[in-house]
C-alpha atoms as a PDB file:
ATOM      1  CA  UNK A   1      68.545 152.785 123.578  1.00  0.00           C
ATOM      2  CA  UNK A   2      65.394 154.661 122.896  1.00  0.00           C
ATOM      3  CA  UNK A   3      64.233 154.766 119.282  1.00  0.00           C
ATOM      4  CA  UNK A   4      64.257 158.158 117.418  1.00  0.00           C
ATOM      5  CA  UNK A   5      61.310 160.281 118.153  1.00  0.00           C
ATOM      6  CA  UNK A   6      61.271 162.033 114.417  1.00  0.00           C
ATOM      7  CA  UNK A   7      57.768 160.660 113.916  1.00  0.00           C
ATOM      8  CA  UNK A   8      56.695 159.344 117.076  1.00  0.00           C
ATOM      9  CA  UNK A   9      52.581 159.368 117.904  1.00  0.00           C
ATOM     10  CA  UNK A  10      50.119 157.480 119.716  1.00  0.00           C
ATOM     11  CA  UNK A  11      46.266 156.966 120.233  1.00  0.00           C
ATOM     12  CA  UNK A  12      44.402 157.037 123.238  1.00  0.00           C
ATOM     13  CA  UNK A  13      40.460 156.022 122.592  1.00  0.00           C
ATOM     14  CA  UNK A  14      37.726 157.598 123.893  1.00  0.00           C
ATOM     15  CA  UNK A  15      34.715 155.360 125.576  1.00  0.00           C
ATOM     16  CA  UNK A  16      31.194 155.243 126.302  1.00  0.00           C
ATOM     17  CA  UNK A  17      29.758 153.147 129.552  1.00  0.00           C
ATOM     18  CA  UNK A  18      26.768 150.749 127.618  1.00  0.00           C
ATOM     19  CA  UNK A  19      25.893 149.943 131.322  1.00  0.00           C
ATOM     20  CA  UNK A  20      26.998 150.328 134.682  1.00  0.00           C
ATOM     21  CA  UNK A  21      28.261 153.781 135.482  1.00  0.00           C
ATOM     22  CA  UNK A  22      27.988 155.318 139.323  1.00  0.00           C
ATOM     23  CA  UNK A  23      27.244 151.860 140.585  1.00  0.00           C
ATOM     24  CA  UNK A  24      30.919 150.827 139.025  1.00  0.00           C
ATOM     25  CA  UNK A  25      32.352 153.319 141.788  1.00  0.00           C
ATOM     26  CA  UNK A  26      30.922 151.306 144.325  1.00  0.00           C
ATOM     27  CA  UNK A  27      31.845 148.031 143.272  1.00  0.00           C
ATOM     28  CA  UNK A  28      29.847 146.617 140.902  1.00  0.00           C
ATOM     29  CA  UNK A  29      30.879 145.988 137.306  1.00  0.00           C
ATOM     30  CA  UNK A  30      30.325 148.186 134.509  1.00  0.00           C
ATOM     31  CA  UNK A  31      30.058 146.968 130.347  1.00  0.00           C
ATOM     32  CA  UNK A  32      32.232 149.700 128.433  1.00  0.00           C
ATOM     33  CA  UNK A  33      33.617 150.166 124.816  1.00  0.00           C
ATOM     34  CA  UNK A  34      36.054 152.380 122.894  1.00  0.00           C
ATOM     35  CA  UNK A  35      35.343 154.926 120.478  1.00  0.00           C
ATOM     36  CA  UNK A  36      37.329 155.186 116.826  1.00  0.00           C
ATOM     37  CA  UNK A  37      37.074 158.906 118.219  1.00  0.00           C
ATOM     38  CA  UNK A  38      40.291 159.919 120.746  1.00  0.00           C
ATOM     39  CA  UNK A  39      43.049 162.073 121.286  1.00  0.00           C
ATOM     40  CA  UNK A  40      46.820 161.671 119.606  1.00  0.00           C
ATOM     41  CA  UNK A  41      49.873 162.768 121.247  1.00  0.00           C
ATOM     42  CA  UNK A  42      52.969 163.071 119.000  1.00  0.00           C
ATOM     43  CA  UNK A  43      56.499 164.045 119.856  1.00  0.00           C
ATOM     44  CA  UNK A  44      59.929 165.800 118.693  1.00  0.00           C
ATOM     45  CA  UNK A  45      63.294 165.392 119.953  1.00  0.00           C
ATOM     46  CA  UNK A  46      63.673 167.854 122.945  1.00  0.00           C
ATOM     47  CA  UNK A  47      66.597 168.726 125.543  1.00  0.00           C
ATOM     48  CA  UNK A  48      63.939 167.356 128.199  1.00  0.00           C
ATOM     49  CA  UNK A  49      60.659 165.795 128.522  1.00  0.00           C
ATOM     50  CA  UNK A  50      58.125 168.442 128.259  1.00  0.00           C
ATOM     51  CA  UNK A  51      54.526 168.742 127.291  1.00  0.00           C
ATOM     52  CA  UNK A  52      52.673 171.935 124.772  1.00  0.00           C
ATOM     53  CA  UNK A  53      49.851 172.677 126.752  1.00  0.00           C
ATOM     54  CA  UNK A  54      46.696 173.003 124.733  1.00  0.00           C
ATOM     55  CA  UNK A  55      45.251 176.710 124.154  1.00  0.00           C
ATOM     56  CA  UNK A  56      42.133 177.829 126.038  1.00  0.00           C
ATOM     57  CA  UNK A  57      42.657 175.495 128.999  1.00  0.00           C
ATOM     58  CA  UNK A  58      42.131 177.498 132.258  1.00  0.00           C
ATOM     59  CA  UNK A  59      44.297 177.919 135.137  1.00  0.00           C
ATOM     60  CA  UNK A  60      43.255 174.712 136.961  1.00  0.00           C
ATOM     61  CA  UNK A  61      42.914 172.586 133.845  1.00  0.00           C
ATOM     62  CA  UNK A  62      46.938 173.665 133.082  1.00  0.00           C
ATOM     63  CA  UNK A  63      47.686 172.789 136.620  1.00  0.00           C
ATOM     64  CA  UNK A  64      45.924 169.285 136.538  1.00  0.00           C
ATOM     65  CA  UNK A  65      47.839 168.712 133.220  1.00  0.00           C
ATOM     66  CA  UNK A  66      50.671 169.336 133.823  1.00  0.00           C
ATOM     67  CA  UNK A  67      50.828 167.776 137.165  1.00  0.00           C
ATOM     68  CA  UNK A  68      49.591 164.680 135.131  1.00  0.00           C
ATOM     69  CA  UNK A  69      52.278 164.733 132.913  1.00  0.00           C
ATOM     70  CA  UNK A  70      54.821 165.127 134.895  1.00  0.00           C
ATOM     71  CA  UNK A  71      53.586 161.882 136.968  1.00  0.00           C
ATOM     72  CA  UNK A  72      53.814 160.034 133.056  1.00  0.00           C
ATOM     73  CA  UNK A  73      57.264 161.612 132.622  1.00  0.00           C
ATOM     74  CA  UNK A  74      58.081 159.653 136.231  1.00  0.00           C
ATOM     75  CA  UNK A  75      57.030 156.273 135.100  1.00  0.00           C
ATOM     76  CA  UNK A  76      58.744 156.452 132.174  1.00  0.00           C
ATOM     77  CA  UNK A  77      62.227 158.013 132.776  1.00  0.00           C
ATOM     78  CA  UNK A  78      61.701 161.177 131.324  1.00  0.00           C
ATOM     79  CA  UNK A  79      62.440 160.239 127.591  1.00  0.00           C
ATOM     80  CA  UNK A  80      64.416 163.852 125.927  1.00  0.00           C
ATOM     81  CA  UNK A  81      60.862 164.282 124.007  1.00  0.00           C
ATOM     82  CA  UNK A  82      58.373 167.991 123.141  1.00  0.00           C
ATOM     83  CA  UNK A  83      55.104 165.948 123.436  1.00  0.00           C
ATOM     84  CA  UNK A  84      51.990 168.113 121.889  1.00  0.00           C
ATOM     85  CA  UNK A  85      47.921 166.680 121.889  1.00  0.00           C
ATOM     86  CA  UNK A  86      45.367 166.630 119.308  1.00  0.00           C
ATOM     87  CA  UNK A  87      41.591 165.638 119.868  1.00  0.00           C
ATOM     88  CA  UNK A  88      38.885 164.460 117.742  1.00  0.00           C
ATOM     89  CA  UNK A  89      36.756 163.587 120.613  1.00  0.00           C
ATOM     90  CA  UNK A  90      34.261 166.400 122.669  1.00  0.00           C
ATOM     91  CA  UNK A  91      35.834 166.674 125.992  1.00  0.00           C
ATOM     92  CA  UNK A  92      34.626 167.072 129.262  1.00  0.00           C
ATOM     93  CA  UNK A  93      30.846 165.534 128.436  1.00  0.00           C
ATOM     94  CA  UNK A  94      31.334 161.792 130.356  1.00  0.00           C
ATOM     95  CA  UNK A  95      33.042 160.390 126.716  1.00  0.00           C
ATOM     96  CA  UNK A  96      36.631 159.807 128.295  1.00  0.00           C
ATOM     97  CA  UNK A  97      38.548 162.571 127.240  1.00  0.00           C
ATOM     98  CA  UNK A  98      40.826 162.881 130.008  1.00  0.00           C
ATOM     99  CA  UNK A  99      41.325 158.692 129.630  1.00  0.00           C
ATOM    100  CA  UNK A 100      42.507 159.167 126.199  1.00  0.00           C
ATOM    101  CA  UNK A 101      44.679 161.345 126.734  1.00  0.00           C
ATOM    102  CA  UNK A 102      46.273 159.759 129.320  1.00  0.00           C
ATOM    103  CA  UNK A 103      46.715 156.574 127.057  1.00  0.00           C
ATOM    104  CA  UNK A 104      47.813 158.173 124.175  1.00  0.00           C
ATOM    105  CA  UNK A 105      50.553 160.412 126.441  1.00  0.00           C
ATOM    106  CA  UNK A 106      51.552 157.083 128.246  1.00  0.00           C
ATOM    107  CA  UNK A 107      51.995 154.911 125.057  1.00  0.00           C
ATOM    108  CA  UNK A 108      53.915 157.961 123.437  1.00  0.00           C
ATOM    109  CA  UNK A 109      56.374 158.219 126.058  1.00  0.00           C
ATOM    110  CA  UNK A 110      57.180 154.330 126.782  1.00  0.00           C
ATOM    111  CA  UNK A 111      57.933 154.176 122.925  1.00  0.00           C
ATOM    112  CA  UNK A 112      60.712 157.896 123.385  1.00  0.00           C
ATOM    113  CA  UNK A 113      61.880 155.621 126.603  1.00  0.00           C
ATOM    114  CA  UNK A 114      62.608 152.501 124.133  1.00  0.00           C
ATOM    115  CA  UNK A 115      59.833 150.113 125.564  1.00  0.00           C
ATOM    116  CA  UNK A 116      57.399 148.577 123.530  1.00  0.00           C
ATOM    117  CA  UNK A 117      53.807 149.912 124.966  1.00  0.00           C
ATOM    118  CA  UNK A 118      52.007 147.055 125.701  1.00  0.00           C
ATOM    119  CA  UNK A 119      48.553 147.301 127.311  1.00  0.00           C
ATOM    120  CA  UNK A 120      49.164 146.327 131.015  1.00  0.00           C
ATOM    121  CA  UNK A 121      52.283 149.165 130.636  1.00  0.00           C
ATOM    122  CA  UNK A 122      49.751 151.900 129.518  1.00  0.00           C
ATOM    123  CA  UNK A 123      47.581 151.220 132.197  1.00  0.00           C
ATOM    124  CA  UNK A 124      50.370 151.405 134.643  1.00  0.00           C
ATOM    125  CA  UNK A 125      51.394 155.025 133.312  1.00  0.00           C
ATOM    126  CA  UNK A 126      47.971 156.373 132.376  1.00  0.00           C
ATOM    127  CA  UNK A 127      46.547 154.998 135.933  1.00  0.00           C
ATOM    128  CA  UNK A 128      49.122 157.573 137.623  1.00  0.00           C
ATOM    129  CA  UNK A 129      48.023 160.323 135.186  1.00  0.00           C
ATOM    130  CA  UNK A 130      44.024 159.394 136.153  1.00  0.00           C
ATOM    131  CA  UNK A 131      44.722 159.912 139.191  1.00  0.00           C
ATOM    132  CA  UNK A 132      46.077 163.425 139.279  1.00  0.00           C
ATOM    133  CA  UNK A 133      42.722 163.835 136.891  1.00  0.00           C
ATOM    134  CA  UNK A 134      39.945 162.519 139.501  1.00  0.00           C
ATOM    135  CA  UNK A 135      41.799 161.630 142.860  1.00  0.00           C
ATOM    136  CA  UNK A 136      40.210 157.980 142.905  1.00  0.00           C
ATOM    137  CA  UNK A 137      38.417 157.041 139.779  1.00  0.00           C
ATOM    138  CA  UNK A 138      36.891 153.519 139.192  1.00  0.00           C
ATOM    139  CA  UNK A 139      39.931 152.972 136.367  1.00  0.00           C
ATOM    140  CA  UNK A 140      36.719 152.116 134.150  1.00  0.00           C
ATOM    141  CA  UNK A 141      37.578 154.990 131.218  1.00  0.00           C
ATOM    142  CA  UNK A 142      41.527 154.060 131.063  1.00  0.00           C
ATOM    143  CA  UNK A 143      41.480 150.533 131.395  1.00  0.00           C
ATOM    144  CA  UNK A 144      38.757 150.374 128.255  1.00  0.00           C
ATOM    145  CA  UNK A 145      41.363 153.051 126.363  1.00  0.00           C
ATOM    146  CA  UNK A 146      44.395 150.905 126.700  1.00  0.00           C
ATOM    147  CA  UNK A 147      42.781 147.641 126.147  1.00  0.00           C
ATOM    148  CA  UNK A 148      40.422 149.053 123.163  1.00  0.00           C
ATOM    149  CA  UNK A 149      38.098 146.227 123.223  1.00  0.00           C
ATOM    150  CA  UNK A 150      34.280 145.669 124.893  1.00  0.00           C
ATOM    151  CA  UNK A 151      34.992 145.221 128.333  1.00  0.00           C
ATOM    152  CA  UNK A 152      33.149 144.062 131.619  1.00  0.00           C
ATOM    153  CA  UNK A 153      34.914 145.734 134.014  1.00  0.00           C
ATOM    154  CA  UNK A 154      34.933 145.505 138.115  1.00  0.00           C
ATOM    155  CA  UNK A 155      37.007 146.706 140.761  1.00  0.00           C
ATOM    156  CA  UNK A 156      36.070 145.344 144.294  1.00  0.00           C
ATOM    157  CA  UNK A 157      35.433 147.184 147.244  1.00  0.00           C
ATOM    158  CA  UNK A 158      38.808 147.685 149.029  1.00  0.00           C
ATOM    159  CA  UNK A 159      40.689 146.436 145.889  1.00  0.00           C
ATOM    160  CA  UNK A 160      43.411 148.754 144.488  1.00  0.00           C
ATOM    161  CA  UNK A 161      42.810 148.196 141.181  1.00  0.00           C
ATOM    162  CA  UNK A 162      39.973 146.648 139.254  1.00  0.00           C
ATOM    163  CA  UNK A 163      40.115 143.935 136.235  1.00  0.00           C
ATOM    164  CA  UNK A 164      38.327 143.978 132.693  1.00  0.00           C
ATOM    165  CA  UNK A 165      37.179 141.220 130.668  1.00  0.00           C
ATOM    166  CA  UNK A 166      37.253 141.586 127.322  1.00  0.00           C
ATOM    167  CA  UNK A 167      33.204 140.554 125.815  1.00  0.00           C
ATOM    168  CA  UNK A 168      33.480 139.428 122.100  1.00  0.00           C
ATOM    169  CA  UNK A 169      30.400 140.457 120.002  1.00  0.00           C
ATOM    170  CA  UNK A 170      29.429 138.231 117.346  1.00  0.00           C
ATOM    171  CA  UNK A 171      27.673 140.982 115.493  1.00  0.00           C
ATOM    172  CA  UNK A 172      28.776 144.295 114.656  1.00  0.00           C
ATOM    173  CA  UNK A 173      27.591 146.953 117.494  1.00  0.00           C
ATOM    174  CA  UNK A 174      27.271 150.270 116.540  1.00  0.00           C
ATOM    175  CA  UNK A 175      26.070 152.996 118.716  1.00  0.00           C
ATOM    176  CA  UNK A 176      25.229 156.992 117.804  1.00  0.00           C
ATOM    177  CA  UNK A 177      26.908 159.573 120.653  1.00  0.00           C
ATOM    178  CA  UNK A 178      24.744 162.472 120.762  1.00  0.00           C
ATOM    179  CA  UNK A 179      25.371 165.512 122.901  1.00  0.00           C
ATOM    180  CA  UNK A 180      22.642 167.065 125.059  1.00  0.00           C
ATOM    181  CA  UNK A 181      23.289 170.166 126.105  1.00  0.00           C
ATOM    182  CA  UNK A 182      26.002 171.939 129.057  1.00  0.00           C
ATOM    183  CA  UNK A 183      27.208 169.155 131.461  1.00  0.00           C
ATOM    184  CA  UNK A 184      27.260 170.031 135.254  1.00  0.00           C
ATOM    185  CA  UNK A 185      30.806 169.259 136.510  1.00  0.00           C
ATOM    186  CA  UNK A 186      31.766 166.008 137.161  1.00  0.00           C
ATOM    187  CA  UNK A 187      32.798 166.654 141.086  1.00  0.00           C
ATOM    188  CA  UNK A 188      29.279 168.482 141.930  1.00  0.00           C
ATOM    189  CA  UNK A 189      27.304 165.394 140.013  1.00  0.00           C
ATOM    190  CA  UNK A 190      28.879 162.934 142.067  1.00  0.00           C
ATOM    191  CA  UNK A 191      28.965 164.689 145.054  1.00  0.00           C
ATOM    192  CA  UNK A 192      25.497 165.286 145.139  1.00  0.00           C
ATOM    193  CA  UNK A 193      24.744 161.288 144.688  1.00  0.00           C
ATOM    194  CA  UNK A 194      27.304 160.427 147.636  1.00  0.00           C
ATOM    195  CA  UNK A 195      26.059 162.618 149.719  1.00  0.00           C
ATOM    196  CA  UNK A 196      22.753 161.168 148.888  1.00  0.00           C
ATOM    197  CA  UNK A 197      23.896 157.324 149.114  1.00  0.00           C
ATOM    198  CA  UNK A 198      25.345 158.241 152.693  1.00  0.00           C
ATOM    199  CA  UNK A 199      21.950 159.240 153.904  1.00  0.00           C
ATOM    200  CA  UNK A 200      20.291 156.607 152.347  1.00  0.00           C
ATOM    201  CA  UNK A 201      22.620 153.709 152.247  1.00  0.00           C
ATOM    202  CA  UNK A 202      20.681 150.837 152.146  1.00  0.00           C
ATOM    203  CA  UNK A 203      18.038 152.413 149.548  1.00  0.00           C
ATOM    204  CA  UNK A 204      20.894 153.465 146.976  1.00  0.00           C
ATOM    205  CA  UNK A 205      22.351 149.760 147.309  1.00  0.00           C
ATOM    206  CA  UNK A 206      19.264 148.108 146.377  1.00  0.00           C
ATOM    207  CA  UNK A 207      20.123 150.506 143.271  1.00  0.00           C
ATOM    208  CA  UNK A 208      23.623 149.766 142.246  1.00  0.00           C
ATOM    209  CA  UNK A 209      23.280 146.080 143.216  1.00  0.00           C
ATOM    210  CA  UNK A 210      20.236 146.055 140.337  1.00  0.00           C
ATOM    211  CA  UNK A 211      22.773 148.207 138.029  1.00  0.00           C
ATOM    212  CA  UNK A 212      25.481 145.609 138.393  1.00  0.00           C
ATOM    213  CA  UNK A 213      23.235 142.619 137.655  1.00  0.00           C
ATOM    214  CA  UNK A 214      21.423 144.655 134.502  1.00  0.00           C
ATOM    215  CA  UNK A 215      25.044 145.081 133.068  1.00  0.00           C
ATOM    216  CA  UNK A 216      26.361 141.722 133.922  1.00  0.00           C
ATOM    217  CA  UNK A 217      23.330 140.556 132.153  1.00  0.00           C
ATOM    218  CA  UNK A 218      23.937 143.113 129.079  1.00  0.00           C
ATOM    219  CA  UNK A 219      27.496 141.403 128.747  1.00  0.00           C
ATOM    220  CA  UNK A 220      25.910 138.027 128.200  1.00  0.00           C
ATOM    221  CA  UNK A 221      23.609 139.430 125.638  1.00  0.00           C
ATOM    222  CA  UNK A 222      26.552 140.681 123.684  1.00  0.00           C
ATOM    223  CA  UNK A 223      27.905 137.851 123.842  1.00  0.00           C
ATOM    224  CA  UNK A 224      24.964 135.422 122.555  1.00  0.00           C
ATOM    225  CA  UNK A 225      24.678 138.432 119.882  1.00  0.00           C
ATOM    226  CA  UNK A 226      21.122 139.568 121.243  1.00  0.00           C
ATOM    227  CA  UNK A 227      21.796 143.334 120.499  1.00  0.00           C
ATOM    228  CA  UNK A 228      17.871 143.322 121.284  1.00  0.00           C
ATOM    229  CA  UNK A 229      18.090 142.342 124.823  1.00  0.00           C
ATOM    230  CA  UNK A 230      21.559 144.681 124.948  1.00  0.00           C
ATOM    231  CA  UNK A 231      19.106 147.611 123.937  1.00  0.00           C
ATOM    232  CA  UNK A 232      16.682 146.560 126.917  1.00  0.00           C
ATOM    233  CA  UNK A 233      19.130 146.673 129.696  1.00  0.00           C
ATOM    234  CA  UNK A 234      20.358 149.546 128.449  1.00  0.00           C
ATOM    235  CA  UNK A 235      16.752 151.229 128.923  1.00  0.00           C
ATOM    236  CA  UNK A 236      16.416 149.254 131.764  1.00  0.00           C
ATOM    237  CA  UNK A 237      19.922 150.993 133.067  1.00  0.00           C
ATOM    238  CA  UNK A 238      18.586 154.719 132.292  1.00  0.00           C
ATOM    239  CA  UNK A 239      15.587 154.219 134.325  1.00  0.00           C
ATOM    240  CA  UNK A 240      17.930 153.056 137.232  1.00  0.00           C
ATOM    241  CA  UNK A 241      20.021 156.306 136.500  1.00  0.00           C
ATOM    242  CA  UNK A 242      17.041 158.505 136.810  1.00  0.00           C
ATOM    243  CA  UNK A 243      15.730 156.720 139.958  1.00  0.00           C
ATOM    244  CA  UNK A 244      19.344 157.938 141.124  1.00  0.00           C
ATOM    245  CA  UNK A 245      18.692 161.409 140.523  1.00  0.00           C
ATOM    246  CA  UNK A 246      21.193 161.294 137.479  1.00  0.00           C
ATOM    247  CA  UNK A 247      19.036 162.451 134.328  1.00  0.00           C
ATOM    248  CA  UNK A 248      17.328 165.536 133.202  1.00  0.00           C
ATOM    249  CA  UNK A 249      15.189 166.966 130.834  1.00  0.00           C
ATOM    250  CA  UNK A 250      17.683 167.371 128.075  1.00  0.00           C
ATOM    251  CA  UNK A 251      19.134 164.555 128.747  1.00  0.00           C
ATOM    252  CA  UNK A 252      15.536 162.967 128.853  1.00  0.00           C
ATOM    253  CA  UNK A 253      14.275 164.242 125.745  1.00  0.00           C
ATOM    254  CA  UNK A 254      17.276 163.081 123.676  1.00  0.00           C
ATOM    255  CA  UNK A 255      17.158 159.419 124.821  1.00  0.00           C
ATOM    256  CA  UNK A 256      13.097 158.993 123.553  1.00  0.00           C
ATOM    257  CA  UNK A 257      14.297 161.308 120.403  1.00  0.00           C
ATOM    258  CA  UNK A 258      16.824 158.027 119.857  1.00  0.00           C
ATOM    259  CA  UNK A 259      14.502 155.604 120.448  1.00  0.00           C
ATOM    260  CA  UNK A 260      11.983 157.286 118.387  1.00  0.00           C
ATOM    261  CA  UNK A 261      14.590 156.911 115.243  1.00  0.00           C
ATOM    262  CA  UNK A 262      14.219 153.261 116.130  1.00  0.00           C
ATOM    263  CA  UNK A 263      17.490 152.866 119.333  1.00  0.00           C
ATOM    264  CA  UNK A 264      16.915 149.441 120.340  1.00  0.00           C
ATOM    265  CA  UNK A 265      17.940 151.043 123.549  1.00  0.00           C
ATOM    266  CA  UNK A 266      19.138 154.816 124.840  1.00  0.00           C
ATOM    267  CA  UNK A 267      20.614 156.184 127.481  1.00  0.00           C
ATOM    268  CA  UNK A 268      23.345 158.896 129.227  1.00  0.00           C
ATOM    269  CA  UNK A 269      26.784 157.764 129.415  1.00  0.00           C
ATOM    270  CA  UNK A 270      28.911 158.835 131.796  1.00  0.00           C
ATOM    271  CA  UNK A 271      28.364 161.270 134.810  1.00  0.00           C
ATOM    272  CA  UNK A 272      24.828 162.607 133.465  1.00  0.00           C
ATOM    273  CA  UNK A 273      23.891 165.480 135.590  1.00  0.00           C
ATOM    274  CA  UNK A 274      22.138 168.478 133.802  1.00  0.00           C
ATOM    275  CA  UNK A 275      23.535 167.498 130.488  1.00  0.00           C
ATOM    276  CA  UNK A 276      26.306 165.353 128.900  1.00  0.00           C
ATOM    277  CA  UNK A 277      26.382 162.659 126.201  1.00  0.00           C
ATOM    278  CA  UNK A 278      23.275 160.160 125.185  1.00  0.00           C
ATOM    279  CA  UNK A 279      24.118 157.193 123.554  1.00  0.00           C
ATOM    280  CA  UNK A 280      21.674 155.135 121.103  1.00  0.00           C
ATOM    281  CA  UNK A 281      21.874 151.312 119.941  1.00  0.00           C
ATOM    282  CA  UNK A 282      21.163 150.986 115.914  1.00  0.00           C
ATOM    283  CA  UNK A 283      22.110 148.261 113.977  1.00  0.00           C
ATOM    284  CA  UNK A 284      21.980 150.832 110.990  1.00  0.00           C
ATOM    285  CA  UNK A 285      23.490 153.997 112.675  1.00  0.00           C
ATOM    286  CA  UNK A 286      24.314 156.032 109.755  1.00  0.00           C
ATOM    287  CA  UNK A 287      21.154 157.069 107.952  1.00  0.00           C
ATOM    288  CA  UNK A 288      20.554 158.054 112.279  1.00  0.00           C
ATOM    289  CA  UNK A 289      23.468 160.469 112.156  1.00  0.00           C
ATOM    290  CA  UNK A 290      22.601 162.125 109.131  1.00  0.00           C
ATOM    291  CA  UNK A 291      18.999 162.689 110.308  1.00  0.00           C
ATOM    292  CA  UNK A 292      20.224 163.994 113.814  1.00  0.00           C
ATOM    293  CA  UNK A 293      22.912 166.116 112.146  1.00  0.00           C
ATOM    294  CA  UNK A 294      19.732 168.269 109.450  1.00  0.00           C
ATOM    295  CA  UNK A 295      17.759 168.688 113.077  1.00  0.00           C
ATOM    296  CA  UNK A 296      21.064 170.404 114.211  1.00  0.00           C
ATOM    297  CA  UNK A 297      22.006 167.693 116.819  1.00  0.00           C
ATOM    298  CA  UNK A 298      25.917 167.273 117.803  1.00  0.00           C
ATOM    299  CA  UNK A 299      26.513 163.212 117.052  1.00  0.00           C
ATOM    300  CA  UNK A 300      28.467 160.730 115.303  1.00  0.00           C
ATOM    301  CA  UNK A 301      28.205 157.223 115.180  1.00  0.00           C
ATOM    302  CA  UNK A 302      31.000 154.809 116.490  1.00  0.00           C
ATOM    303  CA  UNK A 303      31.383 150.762 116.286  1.00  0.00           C
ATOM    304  CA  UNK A 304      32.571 149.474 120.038  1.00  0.00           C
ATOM    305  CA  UNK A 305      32.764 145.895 118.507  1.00  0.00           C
ATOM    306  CA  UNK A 306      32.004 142.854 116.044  1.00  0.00           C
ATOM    307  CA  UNK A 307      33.201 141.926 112.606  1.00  0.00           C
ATOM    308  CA  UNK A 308      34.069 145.138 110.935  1.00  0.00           C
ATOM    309  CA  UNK A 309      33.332 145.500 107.317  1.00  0.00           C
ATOM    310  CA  UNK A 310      36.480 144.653 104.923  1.00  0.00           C
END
């Protein structure tokens, strides 16, 4: 029997790619961490299983939704719950929104249906919901949601769904999201890079293969706890990014404002394009954030993993 939904809620994270976005689409693997920053979905008792759509979503962003939802509702059996969505996290700027979401909605509705939501089920439920999202994402942003730990992730070519390995940190690893100005859409970014990788196939390879080793060798330096060699694949990674076609100048202009502040590395996370979100690498990120926030910069500062302080 299904538990009582009086005070049922659930937390999908939000994520930033450290290294390996794009190339992670075409196989190779990609180092990615959650964010204390996400979305919530809570729920009330209800004749059916119905979602509140959030206010000042446009026609096709109700449509995708929904659609989502429903595909959730599916999985689950349609547990008799009102389910309604709160964010902390900027959406639509390459940080996972749509990922968290899916999580938290998935979790939510296997606890209504009585289940206990383990990780592998979230997947399962949010992977449907992704889908309906993107049409075939890499299953980077929800698999590091539902698992909420540093992962090295990697689907194959041809695989149906890809695998992460959880990469334990013996220090603490902080990074400061920053937001650099109006993000192109996803769709037209990546388009524009297939399109492209199909004219130059062998070219753009060379690329992603070098992506794939930089971030296999960032996981290893996470792992060792050299944050300092983490910081140079990361630069290493934006150069890579921007020999893709992927940066631009505001997107430029923040990542050597973060390394000025002293970034042991910098770069875009996520689609990148005209704008989007800039990550930096501090061991002291605070003192960062409060600097970036007088200069009238969008940021906050997030730990992805390591000992936390008690």
């Amino acid at each position: 029997m299904a538990p009582s939904s009086e005070s049922l809620s659930a937390f999908g994270a939000g994520k930033v790619i450290l290294l390996g976005e794009h190339s992670v689409v075409y196989g190779h693997p990609a180092l990615a961490g959650p964010l204390s920053q996400g979305v919530t979905a809570r729920a009330v008792p209800s004749k059916s299983c119905q979602l509140a759509l959030p206010a000042r979503l446009n026609r096709l962003q109700r449509e995708q939704l929904t659609a989502a939802f429903a595909r959730a509702a599916e999985a689950t059996g349609a547990p008799p719950v009102k389910v309604s969505l709160e964010a902390d996290l900027p959406l639509a700027v390459g940080l996972g929104s749509s990922a968290a979401l899916s999580v938290a909605c998935s979790r939510l509705l296997l606890q209504a249906a009585g289940k206990a939501p383990s990780s592998k089920d979230a997947v399962r439920v949010a992977w449907a919901m992704e889908q309906e999202f993107h049409g075939s994402p890499s299953g980077l942003d929800h698999t590091t949601s539902a698992m909420e730990q540093l992962v090295l992730y990697r689907r194959k070519p041809g695989a149906a769904k890809g695998t992460g390995q959880v990469v334990d940190s013996p220090r603490p690893l902080h990074v400061v999201v920053t937001l650099a100005g109006e993000r192109s859409p996803t769709k037209k970014t990546v388009g524009a890079l297939r399109e492209r990788q199909a004219r130059w196939p062998a070219r753009y390879e060379r690329l992603f293969t070098e992506i794939g080793r930089v971030s296999a060798e960032g996981a290893k330096a996470v792992s060792a706890g050299d944050l300092e060699a983490l910081g140079d694949a990361m630069n290493v990674n934006q150069g890579l990014l921007a020999a893709l076609g992927l940066s631009s100048p505001p997107l430029e202009e923040m990542i050597y404002r973060l390394r000025e502040l002293g970034a042991l590395g910098a770069k875009l996370t996520g689609a990148g394009g005209d704008g989007g979100a800039v990550i930096g690498l501090f061991l002291e990120p605070k003192p960062v954030v409060t600097k970036l926030t007088r200069m009238g910069v969008r940021c906050f500062s997030s730990q992805l993993a390591g000992p936390r302080a008690s």
